[in-house]
C-alpha atoms as a PDB file:
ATOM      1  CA  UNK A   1      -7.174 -20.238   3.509  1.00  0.00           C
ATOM      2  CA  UNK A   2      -6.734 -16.258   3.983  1.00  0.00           C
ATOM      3  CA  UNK A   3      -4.426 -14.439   1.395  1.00  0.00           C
ATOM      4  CA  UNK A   4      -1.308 -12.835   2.728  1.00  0.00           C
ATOM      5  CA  UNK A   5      -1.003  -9.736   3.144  1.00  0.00           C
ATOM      6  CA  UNK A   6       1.538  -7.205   4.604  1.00  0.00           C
ATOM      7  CA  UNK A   7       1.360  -3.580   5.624  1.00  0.00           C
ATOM      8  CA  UNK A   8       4.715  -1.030   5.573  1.00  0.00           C
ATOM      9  CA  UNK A   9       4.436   2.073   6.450  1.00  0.00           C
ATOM     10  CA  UNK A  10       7.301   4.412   5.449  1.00  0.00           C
ATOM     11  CA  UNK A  11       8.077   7.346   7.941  1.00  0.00           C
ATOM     12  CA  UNK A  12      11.687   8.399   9.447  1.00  0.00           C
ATOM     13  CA  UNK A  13       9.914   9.563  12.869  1.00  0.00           C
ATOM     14  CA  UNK A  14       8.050   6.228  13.361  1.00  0.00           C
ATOM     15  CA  UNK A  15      11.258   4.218  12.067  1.00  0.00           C
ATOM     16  CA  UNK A  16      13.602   5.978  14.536  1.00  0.00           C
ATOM     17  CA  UNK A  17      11.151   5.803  17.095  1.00  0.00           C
ATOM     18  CA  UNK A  18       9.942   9.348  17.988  1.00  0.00           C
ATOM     19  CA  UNK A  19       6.319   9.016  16.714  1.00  0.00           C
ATOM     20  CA  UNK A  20       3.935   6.412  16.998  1.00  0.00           C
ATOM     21  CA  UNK A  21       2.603   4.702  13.402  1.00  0.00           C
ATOM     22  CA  UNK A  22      -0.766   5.843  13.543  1.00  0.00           C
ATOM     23  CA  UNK A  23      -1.940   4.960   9.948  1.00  0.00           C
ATOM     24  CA  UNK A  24       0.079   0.946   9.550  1.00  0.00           C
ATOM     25  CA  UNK A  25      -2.038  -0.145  12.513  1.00  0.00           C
ATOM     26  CA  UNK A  26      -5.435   1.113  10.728  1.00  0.00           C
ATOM     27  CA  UNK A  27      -4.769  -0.709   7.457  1.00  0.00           C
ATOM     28  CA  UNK A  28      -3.992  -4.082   9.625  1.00  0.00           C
ATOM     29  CA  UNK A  29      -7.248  -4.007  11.236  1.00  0.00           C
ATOM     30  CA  UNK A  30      -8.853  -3.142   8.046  1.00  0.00           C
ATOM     31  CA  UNK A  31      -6.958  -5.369   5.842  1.00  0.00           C
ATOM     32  CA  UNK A  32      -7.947  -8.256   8.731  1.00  0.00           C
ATOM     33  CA  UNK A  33     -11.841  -7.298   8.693  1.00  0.00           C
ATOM     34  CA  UNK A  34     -11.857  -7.437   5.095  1.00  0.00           C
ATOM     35  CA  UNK A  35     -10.696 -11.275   5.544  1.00  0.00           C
ATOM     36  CA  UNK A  36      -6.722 -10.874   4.725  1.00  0.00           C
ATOM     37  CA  UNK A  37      -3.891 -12.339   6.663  1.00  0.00           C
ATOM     38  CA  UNK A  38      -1.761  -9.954   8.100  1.00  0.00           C
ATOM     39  CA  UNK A  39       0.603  -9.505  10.696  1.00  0.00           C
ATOM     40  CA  UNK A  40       1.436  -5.700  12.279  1.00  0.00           C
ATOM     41  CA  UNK A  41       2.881  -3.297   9.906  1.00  0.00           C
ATOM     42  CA  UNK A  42       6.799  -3.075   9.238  1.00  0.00           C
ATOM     43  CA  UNK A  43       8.372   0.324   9.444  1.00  0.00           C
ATOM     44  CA  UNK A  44      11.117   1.341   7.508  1.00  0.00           C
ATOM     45  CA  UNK A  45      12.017   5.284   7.192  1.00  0.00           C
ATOM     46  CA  UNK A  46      11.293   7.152   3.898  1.00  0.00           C
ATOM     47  CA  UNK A  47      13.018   7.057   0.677  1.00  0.00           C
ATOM     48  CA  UNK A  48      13.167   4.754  -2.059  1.00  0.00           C
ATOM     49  CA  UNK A  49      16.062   2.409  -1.209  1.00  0.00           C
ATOM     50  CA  UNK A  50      13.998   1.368   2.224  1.00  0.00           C
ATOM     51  CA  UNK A  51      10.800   1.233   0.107  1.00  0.00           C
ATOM     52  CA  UNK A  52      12.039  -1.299  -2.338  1.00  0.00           C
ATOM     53  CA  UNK A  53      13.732  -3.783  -0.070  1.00  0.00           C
ATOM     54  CA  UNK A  54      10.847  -3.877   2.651  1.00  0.00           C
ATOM     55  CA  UNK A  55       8.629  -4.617  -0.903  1.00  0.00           C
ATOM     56  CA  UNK A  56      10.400  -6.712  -1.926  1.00  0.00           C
ATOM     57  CA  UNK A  57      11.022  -8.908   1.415  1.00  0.00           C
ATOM     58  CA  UNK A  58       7.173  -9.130   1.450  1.00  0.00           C
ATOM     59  CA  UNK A  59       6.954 -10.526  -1.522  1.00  0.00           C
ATOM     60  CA  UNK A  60       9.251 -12.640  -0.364  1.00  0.00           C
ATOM     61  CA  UNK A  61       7.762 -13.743   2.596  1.00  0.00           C
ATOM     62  CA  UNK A  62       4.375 -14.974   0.390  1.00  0.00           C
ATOM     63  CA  UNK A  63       2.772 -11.595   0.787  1.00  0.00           C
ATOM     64  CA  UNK A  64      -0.200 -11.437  -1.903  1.00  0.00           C
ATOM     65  CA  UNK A  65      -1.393  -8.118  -1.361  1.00  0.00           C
ATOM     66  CA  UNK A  66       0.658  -5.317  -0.228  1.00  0.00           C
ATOM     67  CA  UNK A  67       0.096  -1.858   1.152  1.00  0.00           C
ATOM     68  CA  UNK A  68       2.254   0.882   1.891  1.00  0.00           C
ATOM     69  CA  UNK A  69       1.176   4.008   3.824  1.00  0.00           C
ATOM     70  CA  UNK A  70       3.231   7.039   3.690  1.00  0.00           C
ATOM     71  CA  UNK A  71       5.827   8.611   1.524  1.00  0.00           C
ATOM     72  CA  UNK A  72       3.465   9.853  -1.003  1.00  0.00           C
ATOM     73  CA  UNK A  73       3.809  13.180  -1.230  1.00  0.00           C
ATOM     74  CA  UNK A  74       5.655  15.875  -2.526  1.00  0.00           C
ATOM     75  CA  UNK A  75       8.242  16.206   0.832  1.00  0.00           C
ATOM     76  CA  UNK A  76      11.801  15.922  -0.841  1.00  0.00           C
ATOM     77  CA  UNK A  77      11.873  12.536   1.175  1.00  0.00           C
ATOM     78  CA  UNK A  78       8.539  11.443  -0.117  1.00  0.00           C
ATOM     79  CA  UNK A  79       9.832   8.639  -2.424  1.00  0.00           C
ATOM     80  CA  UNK A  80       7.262   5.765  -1.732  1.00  0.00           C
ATOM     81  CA  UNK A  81       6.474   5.521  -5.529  1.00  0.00           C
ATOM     82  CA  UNK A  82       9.779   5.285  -6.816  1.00  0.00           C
ATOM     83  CA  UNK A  83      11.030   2.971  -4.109  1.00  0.00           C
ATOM     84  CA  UNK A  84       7.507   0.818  -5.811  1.00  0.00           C
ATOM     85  CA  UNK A  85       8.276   1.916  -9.379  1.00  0.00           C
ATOM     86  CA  UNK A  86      11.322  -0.628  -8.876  1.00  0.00           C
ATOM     87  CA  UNK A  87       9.242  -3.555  -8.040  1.00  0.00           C
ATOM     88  CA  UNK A  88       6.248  -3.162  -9.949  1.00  0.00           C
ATOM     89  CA  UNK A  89       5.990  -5.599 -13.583  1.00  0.00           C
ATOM     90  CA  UNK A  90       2.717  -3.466 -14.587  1.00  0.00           C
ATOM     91  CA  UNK A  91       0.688  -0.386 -13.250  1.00  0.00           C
ATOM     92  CA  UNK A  92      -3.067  -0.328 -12.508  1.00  0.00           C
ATOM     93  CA  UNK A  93      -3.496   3.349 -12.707  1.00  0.00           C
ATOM     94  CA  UNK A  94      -7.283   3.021 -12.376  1.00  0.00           C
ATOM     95  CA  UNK A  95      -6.382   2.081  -8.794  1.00  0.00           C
ATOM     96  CA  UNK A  96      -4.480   4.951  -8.018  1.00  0.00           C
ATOM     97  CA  UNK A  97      -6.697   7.407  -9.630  1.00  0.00           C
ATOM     98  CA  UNK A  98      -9.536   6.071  -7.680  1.00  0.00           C
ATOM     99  CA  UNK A  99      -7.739   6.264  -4.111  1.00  0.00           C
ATOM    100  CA  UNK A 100      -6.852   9.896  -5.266  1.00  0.00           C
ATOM    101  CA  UNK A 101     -10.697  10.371  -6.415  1.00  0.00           C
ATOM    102  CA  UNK A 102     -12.216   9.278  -3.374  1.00  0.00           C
ATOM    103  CA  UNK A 103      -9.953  10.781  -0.940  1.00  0.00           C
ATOM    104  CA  UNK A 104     -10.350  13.976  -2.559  1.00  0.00           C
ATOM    105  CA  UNK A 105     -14.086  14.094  -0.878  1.00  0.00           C
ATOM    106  CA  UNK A 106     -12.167  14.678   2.366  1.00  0.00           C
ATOM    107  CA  UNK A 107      -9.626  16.629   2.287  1.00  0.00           C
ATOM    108  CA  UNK A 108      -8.484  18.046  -1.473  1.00  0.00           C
ATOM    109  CA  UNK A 109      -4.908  17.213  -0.184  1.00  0.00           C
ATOM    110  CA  UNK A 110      -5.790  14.098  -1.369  1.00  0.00           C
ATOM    111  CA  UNK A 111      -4.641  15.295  -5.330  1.00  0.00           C
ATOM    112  CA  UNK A 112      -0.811  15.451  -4.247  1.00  0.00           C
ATOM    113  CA  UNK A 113      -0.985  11.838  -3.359  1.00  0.00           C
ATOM    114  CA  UNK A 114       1.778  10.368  -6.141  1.00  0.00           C
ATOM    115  CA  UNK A 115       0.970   6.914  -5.412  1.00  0.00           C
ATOM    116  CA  UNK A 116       1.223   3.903  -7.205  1.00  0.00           C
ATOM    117  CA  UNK A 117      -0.368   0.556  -7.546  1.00  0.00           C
ATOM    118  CA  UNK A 118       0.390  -2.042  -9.630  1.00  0.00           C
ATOM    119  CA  UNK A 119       1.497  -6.042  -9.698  1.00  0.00           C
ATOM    120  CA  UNK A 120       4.585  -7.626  -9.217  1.00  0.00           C
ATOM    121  CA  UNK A 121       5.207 -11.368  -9.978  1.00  0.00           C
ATOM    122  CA  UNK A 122       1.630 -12.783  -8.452  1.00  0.00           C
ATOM    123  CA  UNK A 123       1.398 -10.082  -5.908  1.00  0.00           C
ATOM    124  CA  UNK A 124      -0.929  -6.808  -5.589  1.00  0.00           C
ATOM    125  CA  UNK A 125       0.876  -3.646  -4.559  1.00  0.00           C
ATOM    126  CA  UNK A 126      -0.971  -0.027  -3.419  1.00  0.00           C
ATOM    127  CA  UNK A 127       0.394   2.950  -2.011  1.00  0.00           C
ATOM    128  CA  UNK A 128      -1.706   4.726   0.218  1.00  0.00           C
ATOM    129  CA  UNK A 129      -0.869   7.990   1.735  1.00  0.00           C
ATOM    130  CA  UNK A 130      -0.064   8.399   5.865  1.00  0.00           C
ATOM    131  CA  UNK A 131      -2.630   9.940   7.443  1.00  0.00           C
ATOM    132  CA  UNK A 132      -4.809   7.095   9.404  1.00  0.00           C
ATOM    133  CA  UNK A 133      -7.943   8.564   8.056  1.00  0.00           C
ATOM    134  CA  UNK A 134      -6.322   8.417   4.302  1.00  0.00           C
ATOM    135  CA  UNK A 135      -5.820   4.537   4.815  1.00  0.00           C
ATOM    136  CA  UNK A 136      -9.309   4.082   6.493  1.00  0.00           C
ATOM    137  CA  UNK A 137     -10.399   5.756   3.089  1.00  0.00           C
ATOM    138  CA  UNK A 138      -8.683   3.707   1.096  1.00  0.00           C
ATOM    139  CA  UNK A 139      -8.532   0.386   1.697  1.00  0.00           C
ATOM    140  CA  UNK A 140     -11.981  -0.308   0.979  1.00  0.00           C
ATOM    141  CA  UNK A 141     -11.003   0.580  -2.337  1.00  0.00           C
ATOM    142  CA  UNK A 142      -8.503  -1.571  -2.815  1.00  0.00           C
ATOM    143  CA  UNK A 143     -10.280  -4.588  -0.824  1.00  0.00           C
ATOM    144  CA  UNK A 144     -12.946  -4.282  -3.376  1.00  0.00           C
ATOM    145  CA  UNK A 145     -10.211  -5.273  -6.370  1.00  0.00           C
ATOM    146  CA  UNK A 146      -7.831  -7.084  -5.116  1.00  0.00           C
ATOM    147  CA  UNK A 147      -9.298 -10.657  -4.968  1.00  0.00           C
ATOM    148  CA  UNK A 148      -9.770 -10.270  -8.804  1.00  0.00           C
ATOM    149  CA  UNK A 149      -6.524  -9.267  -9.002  1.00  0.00           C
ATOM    150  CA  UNK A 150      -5.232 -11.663  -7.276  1.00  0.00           C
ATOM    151  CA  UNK A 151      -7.027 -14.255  -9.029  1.00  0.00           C
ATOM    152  CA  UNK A 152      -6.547 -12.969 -12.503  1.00  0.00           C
ATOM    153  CA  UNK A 153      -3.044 -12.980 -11.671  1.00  0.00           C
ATOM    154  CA  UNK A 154      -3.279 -17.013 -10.665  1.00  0.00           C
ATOM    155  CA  UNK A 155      -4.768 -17.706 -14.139  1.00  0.00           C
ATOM    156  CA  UNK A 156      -8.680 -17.203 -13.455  1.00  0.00           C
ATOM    157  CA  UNK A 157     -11.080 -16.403 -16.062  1.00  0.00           C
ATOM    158  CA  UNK A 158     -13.093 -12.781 -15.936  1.00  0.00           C
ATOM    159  CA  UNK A 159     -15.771 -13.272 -13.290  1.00  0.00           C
END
């Protein structure tokens, strides 16, 4: 059986229609090659309100691993990470500093990423920034993690 997951992008010109989400539908395919479940990406418009109930309908919905993409950055409507802040039970900073580490290679934009990721309840939650190739970047990094995550959260001994 495939682990849930679910993809939300934040962005108030996707939600409202007058750009197209260019970076959910990359972490969908990704998240789907990498042998997740996962249905198109939800859009809900920046800020931290939006952020937390679209997180925490996922995990409502049986999502296992969730991954945001946008909303990271330092825009005054760039609150992705306290919208997650909210939701989160514990932080995996490693996680974060990684995504920020490797994206850095492309484009040292990457370093005002303020993302989180971290665990709520029995469920795996990353914030990636909004650029496609950002996502495309980072999901292999959190692909590589999350099944131990997700089993260490389930009760499984170290592998």
């Amino acid at each position: 059986m495939l682990t849930n997951s679910s993809v939300i992008t934040v962005s108030d010109r996707s939600a409202a229609g007058v750009r197209a989400d260019a970076s959910g539908p990359v972490a969908v395919a990704a998240l789907r090659a990498a042998g997740f479940a996962c249905s198109a990406a939800t859009i809900v418009p920046d800020g931290a309100d939006a952020v937390e109930q679209a997180l925490r309908a996922a995990i409502a919905t049986g999502a296992r691993l969730i991954v945001t993409t946008g909303g990271t950055g330092v825009s005054p409507r760039d609150e992705t990470p306290e919208g997650t802040a909210r939701v989160l039970d514990r932080l995996l900073p490693g996680i974060a500093e990684e995504l920020r580490r490797c994206g850095a290679a492309d484009t040292p934009a990457a370093l005002l990423s303020r993302g989180l990721a971290g665990v709520s309840g029995d469920a795996l939650i990353v914030n990636l920034p909004g650029s496609p190739r950002a996502v495309a970047t980072g999901i292999p990094v959190v692909t590589t993690v999350a099944a131990h995550v997700l089993g260490q959260l389930e009760g499984e001994d170290h592998a």
